[in-house]
N, C-alpha and C. Protein backbone atom coordinates (compact mmCIF):
# COMPACT_ATOMS: atom_id res chain seq x y z
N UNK A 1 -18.86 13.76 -35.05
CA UNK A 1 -19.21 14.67 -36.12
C UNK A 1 -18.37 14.33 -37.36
N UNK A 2 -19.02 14.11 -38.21
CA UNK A 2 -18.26 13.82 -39.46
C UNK A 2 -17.59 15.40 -40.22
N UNK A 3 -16.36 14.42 -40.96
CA UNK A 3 -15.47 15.82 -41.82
C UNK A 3 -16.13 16.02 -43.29
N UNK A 4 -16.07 17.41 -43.36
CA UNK A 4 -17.27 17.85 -44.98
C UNK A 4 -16.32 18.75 -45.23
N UNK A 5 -16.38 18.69 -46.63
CA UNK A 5 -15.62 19.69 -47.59
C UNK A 5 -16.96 19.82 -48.52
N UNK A 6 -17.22 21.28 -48.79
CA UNK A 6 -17.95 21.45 -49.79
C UNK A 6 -17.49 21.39 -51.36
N UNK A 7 -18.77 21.01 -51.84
CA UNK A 7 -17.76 20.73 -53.04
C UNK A 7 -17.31 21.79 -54.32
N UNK A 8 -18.10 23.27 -53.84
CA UNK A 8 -17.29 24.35 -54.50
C UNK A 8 -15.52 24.21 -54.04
N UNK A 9 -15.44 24.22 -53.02
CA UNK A 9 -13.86 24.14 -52.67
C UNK A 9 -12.78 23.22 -53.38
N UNK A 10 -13.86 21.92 -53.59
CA UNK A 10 -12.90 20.79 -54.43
C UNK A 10 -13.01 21.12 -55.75
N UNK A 11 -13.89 21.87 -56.25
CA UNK A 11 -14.17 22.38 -57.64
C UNK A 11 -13.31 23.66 -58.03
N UNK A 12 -12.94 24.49 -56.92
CA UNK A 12 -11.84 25.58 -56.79
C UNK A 12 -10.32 25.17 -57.56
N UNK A 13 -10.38 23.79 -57.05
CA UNK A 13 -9.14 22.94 -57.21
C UNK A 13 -8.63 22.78 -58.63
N UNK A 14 -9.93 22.09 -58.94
CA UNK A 14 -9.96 21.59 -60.09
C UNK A 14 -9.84 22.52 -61.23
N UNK A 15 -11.04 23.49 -60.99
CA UNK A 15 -11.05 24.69 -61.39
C UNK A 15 -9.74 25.63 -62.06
N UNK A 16 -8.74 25.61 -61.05
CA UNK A 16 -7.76 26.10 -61.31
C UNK A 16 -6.89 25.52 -62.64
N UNK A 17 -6.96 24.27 -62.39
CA UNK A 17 -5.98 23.33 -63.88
C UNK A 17 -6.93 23.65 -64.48
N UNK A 18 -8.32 23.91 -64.91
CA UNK A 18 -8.93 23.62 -66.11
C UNK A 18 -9.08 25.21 -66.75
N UNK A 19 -8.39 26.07 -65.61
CA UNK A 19 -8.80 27.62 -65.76
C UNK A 19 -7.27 28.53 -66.57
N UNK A 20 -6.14 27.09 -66.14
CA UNK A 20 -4.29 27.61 -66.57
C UNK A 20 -4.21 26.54 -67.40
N UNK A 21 -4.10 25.52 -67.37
CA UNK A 21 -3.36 24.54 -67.93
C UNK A 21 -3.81 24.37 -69.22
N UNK A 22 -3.21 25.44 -70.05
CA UNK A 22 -3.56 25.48 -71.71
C UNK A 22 -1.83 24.46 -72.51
N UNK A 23 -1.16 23.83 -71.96
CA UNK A 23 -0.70 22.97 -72.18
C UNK A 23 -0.39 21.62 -71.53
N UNK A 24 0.09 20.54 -72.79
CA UNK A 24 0.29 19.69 -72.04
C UNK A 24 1.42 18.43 -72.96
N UNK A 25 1.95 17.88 -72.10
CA UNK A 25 3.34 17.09 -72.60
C UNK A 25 3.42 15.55 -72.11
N UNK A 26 3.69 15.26 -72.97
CA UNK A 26 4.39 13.60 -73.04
C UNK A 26 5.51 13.24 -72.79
N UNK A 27 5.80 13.27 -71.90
CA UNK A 27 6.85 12.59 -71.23
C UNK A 27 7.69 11.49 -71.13
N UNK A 28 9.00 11.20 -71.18
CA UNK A 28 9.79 9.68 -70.88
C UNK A 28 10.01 9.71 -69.47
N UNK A 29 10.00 10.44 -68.43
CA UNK A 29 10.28 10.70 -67.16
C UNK A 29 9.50 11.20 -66.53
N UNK A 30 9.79 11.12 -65.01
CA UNK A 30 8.53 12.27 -64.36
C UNK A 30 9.15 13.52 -64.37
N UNK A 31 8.47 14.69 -64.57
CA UNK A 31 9.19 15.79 -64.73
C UNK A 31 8.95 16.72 -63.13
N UNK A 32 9.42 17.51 -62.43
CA UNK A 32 9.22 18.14 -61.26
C UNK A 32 9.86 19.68 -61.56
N UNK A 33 9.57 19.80 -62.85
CA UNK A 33 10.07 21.41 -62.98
C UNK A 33 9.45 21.86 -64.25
N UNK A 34 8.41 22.64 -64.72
CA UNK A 34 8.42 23.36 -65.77
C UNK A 34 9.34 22.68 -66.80
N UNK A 35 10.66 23.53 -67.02
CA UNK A 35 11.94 22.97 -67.67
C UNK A 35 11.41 21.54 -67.96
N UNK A 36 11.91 20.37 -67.26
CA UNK A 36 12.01 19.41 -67.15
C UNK A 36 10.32 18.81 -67.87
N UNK A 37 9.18 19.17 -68.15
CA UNK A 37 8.63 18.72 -68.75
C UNK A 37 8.46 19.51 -70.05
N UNK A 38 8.49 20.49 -70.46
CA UNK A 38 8.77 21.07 -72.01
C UNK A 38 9.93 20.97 -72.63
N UNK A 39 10.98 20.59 -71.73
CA UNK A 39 11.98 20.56 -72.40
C UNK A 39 13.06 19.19 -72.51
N UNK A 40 13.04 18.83 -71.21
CA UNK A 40 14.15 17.41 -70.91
C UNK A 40 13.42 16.64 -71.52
N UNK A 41 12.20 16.25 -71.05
CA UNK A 41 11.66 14.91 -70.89
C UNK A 41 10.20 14.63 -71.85
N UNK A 42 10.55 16.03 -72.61
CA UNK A 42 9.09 16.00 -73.45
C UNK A 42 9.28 15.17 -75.17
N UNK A 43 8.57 14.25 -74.90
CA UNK A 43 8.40 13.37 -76.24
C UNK A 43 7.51 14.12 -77.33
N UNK A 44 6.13 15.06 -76.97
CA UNK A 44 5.46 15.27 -77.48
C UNK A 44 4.99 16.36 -77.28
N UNK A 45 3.95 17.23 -77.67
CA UNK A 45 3.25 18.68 -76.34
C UNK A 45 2.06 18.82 -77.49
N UNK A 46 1.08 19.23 -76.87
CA UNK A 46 -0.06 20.11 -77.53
C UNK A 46 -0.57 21.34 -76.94
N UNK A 47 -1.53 22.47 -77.20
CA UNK A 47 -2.23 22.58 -76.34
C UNK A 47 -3.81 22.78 -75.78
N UNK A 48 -4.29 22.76 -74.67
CA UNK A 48 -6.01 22.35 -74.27
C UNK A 48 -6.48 23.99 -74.41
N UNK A 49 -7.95 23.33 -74.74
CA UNK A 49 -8.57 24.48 -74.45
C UNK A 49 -8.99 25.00 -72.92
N UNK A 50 -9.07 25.68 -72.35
CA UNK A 50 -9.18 26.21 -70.67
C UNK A 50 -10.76 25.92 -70.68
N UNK A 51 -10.76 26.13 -69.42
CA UNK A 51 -12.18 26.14 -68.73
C UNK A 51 -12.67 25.22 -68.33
N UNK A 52 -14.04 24.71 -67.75
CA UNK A 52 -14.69 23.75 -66.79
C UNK A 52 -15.31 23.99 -68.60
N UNK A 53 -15.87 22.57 -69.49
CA UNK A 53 -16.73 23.11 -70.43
C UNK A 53 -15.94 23.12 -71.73
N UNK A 54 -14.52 23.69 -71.33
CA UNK A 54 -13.68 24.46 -72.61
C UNK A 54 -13.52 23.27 -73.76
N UNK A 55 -13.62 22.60 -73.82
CA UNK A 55 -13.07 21.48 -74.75
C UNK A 55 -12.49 20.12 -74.30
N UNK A 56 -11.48 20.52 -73.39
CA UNK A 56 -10.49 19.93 -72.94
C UNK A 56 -11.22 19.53 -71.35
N UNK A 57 -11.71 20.11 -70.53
CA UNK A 57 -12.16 19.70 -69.52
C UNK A 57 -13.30 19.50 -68.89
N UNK A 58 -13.80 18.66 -68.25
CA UNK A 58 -15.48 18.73 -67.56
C UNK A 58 -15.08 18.65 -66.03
N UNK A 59 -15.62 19.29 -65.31
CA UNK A 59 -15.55 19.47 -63.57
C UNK A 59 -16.92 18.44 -63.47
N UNK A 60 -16.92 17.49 -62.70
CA UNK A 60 -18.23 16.97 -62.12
C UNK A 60 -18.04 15.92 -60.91
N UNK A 61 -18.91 15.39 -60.48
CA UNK A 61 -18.92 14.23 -59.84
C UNK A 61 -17.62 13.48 -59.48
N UNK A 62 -17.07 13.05 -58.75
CA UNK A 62 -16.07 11.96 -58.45
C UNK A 62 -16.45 10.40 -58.63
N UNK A 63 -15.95 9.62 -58.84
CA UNK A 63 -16.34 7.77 -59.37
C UNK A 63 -17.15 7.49 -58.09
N UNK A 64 -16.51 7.59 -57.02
CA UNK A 64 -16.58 7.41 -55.66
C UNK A 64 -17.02 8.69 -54.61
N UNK A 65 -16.68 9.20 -54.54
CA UNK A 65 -17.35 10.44 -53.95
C UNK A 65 -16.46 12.22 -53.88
N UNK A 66 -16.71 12.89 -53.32
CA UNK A 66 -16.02 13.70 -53.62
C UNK A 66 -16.21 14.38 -55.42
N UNK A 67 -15.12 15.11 -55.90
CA UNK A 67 -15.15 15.60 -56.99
C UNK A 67 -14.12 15.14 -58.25
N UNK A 68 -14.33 15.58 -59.65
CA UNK A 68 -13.26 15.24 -60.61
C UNK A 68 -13.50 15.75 -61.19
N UNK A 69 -12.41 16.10 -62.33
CA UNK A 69 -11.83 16.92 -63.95
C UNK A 69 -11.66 15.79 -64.90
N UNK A 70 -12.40 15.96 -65.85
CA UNK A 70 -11.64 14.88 -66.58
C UNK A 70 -11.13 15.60 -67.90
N UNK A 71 -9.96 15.33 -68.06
CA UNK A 71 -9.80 15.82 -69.15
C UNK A 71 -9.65 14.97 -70.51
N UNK A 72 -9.61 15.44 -71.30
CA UNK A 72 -10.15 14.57 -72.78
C UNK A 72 -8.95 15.68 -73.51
N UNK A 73 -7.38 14.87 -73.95
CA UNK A 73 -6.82 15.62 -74.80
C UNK A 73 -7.12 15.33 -76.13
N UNK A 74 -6.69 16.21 -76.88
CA UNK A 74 -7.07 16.43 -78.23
C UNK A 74 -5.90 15.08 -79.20
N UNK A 75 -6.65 14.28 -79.95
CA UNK A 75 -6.09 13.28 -80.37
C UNK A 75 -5.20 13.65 -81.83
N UNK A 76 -4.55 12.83 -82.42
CA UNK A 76 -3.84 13.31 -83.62
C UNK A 76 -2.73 14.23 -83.11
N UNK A 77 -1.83 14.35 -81.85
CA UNK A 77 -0.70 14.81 -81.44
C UNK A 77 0.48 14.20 -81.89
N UNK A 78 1.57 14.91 -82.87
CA UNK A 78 2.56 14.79 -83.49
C UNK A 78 3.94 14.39 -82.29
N UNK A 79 4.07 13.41 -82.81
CA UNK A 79 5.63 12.87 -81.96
C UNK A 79 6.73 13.83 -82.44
N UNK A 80 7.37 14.42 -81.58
CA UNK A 80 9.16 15.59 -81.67
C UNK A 80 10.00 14.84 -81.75
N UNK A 81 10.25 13.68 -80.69
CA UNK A 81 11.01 12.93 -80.53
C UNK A 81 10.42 11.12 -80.32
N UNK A 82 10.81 10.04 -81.08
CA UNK A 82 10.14 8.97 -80.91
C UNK A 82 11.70 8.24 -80.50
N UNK A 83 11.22 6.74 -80.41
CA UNK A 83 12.12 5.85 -80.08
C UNK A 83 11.81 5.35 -78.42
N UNK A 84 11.11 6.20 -78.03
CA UNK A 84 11.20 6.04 -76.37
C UNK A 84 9.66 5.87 -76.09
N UNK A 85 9.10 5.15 -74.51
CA UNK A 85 8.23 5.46 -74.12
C UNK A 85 7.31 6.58 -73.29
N UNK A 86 6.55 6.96 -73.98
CA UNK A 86 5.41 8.05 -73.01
C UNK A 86 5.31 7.67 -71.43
N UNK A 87 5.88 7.66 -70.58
CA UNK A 87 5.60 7.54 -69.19
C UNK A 87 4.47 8.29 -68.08
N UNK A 88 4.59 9.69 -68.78
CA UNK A 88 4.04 10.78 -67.70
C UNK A 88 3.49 11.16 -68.97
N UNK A 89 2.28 12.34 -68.09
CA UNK A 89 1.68 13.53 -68.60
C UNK A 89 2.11 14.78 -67.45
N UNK A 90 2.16 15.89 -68.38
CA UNK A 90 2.25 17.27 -67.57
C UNK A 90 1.34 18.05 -68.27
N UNK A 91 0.35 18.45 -67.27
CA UNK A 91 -0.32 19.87 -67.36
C UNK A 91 0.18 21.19 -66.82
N UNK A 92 0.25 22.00 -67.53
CA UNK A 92 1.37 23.16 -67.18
C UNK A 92 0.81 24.54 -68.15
N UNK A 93 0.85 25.55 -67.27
CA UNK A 93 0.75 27.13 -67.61
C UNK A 93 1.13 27.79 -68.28
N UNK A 94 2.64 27.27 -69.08
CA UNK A 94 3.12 28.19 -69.72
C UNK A 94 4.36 28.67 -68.92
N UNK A 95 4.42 28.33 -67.30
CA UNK A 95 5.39 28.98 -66.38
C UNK A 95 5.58 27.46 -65.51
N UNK A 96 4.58 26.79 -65.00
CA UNK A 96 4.72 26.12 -63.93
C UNK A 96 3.74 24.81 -64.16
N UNK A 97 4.27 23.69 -63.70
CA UNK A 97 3.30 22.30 -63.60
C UNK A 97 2.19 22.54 -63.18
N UNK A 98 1.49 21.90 -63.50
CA UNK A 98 -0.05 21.86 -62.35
C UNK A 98 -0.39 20.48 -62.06
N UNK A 99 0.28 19.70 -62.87
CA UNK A 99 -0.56 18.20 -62.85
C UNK A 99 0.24 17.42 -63.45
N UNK A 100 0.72 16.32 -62.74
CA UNK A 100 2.03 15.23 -63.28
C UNK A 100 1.21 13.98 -63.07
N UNK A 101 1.15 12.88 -63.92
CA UNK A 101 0.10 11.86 -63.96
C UNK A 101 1.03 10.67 -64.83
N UNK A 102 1.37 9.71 -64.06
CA UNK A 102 2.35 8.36 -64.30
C UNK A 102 1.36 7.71 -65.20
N UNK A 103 2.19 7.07 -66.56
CA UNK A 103 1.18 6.41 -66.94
C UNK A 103 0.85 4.95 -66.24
N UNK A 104 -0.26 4.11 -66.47
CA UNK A 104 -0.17 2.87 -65.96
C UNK A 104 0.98 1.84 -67.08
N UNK A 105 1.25 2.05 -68.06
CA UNK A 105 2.09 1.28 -68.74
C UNK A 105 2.96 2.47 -70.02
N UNK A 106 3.98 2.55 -70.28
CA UNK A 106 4.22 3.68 -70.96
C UNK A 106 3.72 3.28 -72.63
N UNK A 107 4.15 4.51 -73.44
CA UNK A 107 3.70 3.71 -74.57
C UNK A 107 4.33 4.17 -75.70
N UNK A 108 4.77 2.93 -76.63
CA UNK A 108 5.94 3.36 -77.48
C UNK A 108 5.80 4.62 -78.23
N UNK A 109 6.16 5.51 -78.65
CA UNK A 109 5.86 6.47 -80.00
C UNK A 109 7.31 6.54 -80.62
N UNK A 110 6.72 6.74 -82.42
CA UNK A 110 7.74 7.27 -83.12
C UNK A 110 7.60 8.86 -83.80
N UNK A 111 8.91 9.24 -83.62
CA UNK A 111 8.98 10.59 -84.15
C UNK A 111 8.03 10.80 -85.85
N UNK A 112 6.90 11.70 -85.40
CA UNK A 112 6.58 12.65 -86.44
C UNK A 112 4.84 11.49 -86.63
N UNK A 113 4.75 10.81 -85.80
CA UNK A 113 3.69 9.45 -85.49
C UNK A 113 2.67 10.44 -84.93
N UNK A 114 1.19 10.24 -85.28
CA UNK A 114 0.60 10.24 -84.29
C UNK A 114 0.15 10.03 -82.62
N UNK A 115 0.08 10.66 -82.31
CA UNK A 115 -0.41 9.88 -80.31
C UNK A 115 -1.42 10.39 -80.31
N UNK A 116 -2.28 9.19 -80.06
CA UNK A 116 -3.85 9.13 -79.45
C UNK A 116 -4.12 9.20 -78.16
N UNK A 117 -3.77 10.16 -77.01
CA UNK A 117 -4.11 9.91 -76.02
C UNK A 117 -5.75 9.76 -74.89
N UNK A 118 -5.59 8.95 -74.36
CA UNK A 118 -6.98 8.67 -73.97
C UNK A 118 -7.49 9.72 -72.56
N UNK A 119 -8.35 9.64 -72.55
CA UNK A 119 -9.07 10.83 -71.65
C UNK A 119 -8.38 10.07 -70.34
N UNK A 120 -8.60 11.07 -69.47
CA UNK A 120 -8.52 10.62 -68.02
C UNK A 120 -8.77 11.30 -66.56
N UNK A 121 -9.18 11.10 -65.75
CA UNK A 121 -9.72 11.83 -64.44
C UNK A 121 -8.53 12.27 -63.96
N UNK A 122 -8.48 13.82 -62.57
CA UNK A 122 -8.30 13.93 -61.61
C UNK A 122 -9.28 13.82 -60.73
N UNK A 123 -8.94 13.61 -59.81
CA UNK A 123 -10.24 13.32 -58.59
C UNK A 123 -9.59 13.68 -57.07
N UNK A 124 -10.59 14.49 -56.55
CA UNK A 124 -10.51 15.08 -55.35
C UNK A 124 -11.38 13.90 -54.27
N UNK A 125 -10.81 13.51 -53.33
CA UNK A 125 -11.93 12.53 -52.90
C UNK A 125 -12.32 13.38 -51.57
N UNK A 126 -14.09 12.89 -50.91
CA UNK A 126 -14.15 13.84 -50.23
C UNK A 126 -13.29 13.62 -48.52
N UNK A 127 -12.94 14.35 -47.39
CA UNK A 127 -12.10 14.02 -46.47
C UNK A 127 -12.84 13.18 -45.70
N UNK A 128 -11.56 12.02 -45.23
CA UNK A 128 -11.98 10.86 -44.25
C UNK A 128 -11.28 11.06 -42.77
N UNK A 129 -12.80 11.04 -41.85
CA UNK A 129 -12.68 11.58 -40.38
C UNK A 129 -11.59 10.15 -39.99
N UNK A 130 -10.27 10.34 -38.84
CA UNK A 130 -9.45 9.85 -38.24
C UNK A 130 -10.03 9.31 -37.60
């Protein structure tokens, strides 16, 4: 018998970051605390609009199967601090992380510079029977 997850449940998931996560930060580090991404390690911050729809996010389909969020941040984000590289992204509530995402290569910014950041998926994939 094969393993099924419906995909309201993986959309629950998703759901949730696209339903809190009205901010989000640029990072030189990975951050694992609230604190630590608005404040230590934040190069940059803006914030998204909420919702599946809202601006900032679409719930649909997965590349491969299963489900995904993609979010699309808002471009023309002002550098706080430059000199260093963007490593991470944090999606976060206002209280707590929701979503820490390594970049594949970091990327230089200078203070008071634009950052163009490019859209990018979460993805729920669907479960694989043992």
């Amino acid at each position: 018998m094969a393993t099924k997850i419906a995909d309201a449940v993986l959309d629950a998931a998703l759901n949730y970051i696209a339903n809190n996560g009205n901010e989000i930060f640029y990072c030189n580090a990975e951050p694992s605390t609230y604190t630590e991404a608005s404040v230590t390690f934040k190069l940059a911050d803006d914030t998204l609009a909420m919702g599946d729809g809202g601006g900032n996010y679409v719930v649909g389909n997965g590349d491969i199967d299963g489900r995904k969020l993609t979010v699309t941040p808002n471009q023309n984000v002002i550098v706080d601090t430059g000199g260093q590289n963007v490593t991470h992204i944090a999606i976060c509530d206002g209280t707590n992380w929701l979503y820490v995402k390594a970049l594949d290569a970091g990327v230089a910014v200078t203070t008071a510079n634009p950052l163009d950041p490019a859209a990018f998926d979460i993805e729920l994939g669907d479960p694989v029977d043992d």
